[in-house]
Protein backbone atom coordinates (compact mmCIF):
# COMPACT_ATOMS: atom_id res chain seq x y z
CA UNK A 1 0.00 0.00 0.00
CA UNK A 2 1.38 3.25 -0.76
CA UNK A 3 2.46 5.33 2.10
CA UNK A 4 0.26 8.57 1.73
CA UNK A 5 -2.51 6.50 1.65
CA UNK A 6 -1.77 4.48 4.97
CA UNK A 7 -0.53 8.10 6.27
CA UNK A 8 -4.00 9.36 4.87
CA UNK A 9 -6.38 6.46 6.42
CA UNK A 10 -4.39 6.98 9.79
CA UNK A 11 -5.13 10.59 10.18
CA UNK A 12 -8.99 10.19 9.39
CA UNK A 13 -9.06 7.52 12.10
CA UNK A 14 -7.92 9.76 14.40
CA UNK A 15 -10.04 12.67 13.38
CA UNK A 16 -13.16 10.29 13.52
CA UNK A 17 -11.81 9.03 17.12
CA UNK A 18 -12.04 12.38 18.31
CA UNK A 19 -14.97 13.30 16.42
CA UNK A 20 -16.78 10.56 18.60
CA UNK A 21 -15.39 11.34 21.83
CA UNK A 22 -17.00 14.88 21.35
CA UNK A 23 -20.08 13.06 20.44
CA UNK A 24 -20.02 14.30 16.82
CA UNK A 25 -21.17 11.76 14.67
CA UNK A 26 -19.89 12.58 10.98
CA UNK A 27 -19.69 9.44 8.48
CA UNK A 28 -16.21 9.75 6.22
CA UNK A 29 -15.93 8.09 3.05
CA UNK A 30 -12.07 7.18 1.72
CA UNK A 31 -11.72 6.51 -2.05
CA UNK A 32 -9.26 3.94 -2.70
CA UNK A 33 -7.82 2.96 -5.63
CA UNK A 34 -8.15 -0.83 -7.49
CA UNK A 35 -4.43 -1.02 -6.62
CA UNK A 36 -4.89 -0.91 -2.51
CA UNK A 37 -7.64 -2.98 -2.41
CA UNK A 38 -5.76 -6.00 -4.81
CA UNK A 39 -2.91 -5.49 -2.62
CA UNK A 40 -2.55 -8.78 -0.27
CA UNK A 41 -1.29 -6.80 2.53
CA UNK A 42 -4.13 -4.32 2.68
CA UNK A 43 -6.22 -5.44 5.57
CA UNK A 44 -3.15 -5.92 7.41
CA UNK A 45 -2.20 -2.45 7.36
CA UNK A 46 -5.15 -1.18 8.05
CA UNK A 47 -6.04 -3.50 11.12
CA UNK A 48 -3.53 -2.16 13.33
CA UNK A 49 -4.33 2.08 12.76
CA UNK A 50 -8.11 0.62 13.05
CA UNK A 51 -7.82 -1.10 16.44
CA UNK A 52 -5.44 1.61 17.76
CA UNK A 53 -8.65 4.58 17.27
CA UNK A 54 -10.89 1.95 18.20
CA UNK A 55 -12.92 1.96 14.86
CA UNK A 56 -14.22 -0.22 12.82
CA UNK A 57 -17.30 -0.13 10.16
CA UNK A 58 -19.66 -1.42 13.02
CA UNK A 59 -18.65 1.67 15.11
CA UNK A 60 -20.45 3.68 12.49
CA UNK A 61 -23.52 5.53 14.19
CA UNK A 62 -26.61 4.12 12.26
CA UNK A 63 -29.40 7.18 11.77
């Protein structure tokens, strides 16, 4: 996976973390290209930035 976009998914983890701990409950979309998502070692690099902000797509608030 290319670096700005692991940088890039990182830093809107943490924005959504804090989002929710100030009870704001804003849905963020991330377009990513055919590349990341063929890449093998996608899910792995995202698991670790997604368990560290404590998100995941069942976190999302449901209105």
């Amino acid at each position: 996976m290319a670096k700005m976009t692991l940088l890039l998914i990182e830093q809107v983890l943490r924005d959504m973390a804090a989002w929710r701990s100030s009870e704001l409950s804003i849905d963020v979309s991330i377009n990513l290209s055919a590349e990341n998502l063929s890449d093998r070692g996608f899910i792995d690099c995202i698991t670790g930035p997604t368990r560290r902000c404590n998100s995941s797509p069942a976190a999302r608030s449901r209105n």
